[in-house]
C-alpha atoms as a PDB file:
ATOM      1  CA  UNK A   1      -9.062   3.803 -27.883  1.00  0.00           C
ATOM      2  CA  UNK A   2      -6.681   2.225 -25.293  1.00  0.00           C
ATOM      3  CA  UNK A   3      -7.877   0.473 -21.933  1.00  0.00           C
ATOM      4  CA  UNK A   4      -5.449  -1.147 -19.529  1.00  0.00           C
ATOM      5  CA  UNK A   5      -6.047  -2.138 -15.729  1.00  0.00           C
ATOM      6  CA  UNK A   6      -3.880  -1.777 -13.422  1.00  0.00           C
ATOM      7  CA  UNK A   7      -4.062  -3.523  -9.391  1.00  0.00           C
ATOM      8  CA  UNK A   8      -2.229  -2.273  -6.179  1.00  0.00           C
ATOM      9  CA  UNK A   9      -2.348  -3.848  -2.965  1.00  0.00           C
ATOM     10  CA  UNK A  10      -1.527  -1.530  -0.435  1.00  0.00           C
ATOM     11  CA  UNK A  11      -1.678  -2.272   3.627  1.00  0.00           C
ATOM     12  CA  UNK A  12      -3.690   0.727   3.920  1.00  0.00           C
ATOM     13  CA  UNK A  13      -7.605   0.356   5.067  1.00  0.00           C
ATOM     14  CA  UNK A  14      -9.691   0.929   2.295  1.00  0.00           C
ATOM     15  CA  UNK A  15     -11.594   4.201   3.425  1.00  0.00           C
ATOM     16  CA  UNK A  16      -7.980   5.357   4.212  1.00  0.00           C
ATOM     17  CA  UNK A  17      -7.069   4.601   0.491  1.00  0.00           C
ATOM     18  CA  UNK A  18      -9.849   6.350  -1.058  1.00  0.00           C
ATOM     19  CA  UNK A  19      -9.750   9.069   1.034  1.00  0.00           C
ATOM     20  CA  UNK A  20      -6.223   9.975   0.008  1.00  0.00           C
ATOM     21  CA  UNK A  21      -6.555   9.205  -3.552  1.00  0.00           C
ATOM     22  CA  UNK A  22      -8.260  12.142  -3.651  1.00  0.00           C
ATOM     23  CA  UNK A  23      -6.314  14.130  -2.376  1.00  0.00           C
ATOM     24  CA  UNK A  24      -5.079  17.109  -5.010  1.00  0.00           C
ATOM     25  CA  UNK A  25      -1.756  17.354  -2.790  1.00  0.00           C
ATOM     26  CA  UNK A  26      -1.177  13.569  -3.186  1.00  0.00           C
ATOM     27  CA  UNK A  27      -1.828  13.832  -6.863  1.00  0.00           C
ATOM     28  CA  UNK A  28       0.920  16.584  -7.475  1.00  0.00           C
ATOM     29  CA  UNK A  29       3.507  15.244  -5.313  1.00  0.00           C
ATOM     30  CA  UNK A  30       3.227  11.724  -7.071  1.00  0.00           C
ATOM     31  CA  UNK A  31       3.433  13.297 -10.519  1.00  0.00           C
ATOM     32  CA  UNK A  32       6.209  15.532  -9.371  1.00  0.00           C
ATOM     33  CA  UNK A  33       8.375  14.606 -12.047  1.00  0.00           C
ATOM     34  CA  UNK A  34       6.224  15.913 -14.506  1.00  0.00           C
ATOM     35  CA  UNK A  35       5.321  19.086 -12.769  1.00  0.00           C
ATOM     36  CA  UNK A  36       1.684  18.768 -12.947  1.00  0.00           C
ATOM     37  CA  UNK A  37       0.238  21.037 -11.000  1.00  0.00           C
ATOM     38  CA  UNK A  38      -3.987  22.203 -10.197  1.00  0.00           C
ATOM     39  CA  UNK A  39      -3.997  25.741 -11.378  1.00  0.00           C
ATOM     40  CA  UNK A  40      -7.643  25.822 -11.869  1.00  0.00           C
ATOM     41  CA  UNK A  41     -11.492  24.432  -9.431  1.00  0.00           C
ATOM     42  CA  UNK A  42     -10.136  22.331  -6.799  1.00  0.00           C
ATOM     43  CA  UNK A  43      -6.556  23.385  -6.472  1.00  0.00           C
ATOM     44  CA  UNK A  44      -5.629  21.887  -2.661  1.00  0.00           C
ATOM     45  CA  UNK A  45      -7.585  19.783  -0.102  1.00  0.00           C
ATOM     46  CA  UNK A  46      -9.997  16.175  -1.018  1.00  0.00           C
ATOM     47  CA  UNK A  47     -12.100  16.357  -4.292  1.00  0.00           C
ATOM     48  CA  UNK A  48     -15.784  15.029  -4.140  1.00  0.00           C
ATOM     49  CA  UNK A  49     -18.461  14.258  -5.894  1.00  0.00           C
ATOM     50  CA  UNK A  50     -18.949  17.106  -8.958  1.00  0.00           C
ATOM     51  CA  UNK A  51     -15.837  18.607  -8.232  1.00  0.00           C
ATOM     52  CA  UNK A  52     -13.470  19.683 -11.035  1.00  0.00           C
ATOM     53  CA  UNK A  53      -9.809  20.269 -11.262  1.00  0.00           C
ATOM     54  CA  UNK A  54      -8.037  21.532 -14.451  1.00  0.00           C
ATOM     55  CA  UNK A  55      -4.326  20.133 -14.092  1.00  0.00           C
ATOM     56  CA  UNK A  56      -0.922  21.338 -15.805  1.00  0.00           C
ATOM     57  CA  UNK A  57       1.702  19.697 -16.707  1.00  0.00           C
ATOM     58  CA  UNK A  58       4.775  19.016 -19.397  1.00  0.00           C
ATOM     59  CA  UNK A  59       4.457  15.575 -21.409  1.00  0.00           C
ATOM     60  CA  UNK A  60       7.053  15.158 -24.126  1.00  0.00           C
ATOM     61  CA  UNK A  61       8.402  18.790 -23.942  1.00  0.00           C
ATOM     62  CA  UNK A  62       5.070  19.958 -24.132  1.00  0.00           C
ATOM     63  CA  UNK A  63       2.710  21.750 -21.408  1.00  0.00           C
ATOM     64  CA  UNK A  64      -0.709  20.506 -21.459  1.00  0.00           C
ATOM     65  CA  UNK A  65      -3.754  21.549 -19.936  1.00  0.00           C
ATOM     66  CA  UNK A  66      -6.540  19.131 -18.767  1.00  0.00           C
ATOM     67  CA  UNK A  67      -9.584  19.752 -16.597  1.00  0.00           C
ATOM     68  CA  UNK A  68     -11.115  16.402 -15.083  1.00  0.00           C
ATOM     69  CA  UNK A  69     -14.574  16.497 -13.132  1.00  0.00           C
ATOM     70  CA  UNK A  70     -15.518  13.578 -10.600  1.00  0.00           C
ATOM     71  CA  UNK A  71     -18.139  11.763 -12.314  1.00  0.00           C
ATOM     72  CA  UNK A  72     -18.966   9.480 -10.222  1.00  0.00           C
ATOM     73  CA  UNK A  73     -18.369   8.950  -6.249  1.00  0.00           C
ATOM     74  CA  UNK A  74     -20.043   5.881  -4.085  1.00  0.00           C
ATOM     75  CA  UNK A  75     -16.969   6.663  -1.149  1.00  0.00           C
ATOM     76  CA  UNK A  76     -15.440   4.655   0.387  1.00  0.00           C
ATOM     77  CA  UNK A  77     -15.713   2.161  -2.683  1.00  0.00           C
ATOM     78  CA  UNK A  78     -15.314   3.983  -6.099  1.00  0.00           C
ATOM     79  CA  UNK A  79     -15.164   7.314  -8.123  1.00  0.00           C
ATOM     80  CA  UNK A  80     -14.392   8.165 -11.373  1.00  0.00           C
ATOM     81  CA  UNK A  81     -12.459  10.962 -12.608  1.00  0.00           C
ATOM     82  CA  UNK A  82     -13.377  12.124 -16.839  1.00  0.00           C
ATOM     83  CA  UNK A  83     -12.020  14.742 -18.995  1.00  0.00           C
ATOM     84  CA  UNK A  84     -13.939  17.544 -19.898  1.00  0.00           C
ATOM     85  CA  UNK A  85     -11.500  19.903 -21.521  1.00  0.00           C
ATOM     86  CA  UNK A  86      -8.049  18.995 -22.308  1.00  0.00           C
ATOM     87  CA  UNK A  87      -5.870  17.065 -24.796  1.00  0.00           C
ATOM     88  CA  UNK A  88      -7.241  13.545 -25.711  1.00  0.00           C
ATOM     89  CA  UNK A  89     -10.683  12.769 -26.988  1.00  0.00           C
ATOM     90  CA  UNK A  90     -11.703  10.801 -24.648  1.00  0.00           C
ATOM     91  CA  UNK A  91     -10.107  10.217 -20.915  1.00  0.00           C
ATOM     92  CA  UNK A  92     -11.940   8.542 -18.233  1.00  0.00           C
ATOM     93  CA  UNK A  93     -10.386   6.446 -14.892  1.00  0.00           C
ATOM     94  CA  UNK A  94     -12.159   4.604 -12.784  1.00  0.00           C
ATOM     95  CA  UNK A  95     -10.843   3.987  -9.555  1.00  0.00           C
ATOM     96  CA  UNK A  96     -12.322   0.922  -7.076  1.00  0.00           C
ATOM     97  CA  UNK A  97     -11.206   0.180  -3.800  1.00  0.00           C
ATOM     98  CA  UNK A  98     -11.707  -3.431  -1.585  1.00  0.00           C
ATOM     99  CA  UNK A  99     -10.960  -4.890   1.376  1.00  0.00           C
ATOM    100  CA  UNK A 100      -8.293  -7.691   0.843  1.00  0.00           C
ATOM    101  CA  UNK A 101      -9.366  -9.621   3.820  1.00  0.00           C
ATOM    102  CA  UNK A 102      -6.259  -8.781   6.018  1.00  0.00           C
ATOM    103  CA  UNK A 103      -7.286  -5.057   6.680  1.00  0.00           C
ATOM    104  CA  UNK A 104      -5.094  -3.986   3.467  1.00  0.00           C
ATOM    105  CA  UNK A 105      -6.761  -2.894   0.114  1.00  0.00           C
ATOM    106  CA  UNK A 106      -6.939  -3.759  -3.632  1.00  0.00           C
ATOM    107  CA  UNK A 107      -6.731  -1.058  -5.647  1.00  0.00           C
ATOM    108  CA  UNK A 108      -8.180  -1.514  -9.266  1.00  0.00           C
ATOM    109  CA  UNK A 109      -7.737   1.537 -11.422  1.00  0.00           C
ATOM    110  CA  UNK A 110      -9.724   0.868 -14.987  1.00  0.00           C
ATOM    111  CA  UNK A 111      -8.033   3.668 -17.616  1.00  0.00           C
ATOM    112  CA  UNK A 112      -9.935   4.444 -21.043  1.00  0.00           C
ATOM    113  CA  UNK A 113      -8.583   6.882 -23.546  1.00  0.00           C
ATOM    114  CA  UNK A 114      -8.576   7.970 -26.857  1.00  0.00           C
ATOM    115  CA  UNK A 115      -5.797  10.151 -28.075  1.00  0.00           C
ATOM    116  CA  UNK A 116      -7.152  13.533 -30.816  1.00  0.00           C
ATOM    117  CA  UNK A 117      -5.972  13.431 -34.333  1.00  0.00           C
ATOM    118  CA  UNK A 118      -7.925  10.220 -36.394  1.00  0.00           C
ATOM    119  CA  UNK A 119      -5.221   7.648 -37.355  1.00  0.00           C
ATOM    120  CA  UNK A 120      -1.724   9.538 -36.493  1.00  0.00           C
ATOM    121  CA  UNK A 121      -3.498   9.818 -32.694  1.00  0.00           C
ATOM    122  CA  UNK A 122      -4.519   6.219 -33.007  1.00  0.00           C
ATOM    123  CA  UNK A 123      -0.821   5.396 -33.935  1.00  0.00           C
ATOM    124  CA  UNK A 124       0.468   7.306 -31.269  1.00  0.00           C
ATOM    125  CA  UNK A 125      -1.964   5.577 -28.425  1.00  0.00           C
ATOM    126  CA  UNK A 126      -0.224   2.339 -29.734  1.00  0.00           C
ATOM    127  CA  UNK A 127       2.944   3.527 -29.911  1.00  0.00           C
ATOM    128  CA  UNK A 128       3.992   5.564 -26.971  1.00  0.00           C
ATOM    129  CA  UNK A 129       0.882   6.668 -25.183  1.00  0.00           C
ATOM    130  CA  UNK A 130      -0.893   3.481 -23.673  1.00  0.00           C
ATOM    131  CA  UNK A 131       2.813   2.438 -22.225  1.00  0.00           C
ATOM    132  CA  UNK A 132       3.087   6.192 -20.715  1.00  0.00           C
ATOM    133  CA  UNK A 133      -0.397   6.484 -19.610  1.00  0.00           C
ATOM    134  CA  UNK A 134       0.086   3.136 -17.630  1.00  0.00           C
ATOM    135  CA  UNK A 135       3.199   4.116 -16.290  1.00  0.00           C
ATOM    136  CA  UNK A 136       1.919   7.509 -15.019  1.00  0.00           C
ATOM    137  CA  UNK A 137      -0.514   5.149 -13.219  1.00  0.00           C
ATOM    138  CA  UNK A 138       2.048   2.607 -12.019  1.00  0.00           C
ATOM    139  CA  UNK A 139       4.021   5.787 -10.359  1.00  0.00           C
ATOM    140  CA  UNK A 140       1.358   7.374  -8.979  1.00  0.00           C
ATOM    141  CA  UNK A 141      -0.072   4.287  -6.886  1.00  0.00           C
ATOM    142  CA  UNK A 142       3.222   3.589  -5.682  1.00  0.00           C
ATOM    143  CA  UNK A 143       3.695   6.224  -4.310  1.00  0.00           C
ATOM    144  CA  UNK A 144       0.114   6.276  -2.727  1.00  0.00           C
ATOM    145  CA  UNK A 145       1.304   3.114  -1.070  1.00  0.00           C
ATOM    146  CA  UNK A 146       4.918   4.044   0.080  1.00  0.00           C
ATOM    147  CA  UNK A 147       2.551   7.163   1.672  1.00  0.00           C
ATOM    148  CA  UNK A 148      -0.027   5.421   3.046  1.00  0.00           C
ATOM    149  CA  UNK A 149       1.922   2.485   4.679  1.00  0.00           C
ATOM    150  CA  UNK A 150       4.633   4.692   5.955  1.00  0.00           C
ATOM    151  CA  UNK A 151       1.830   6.449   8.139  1.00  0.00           C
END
């Protein structure tokens, strides 16, 4: 199993930041490159508590199909999105949000997954998966923060 962290200040209030960190539309246009898309439950609009969205997208030259449910929601501070159908054993993101002190926000994002396929998937998550997963992360906040401060 991999688990990486990953912090992003962004001059964004925090509600502000949560708020649009749900937001499907958000999602898809910051993963644009990999043409995920929400074909399936919440497909447009803010997710909440419960709520489940099954994503595709191509990874490697491969489509992929993966339908996350919110798992936990305490707004405006955390939520946590989990796999419950899809392509790695084990996928679960926890996303926290806090005042900085200056009106901005820390964003902490705490990632835990576990690729299918006993040793040859535990090769891969050391490999090439925990650097891509993190990336995937690394894009999408920045582009939650050149969106948010822009506004």
């Amino acid at each position: 199993m991999i688990r990486f962290d990953v912090v992003t200040l962004i001059r964004a209030a925090p509600r502000r930041v949560f708020e649009e960190s749900l937001s499907v539309e958000a999602h898809m246009a910051s993963m644009a490159g990999s043409g995920e898309r929400a074909v399936g439950g919440v497909t447009s609009g803010r997710m909440g508590p419960g709520d489940q969205v099954t994503w595709r997208a191509r990874h490697f030259g491969v489509a992929w199909r993966m339908t996350s449910v919110i798992s936990a929601y305490d707004a405006p501070v955390f939520f946590v999105d989990e796999q419950v159908a899809g392509p790695f054993r084990r996928w679960r993101h926890e996303h926290r949000f806090a005042d900085d002190g200056g009106g901005g926000t820390v964003m902490r994002d705490a990632v835990e997954f576990a690729a299918p396929l006993g040793v040859l998937g535990r090769v891969a998550e050391a490999v090439v998966l925990g650097r891509y997963m993190e990336a995937l992360i690394v894009r999408r906040n920045a582009h939650l923060k050149a969106l948010l401060e822009a506004s």
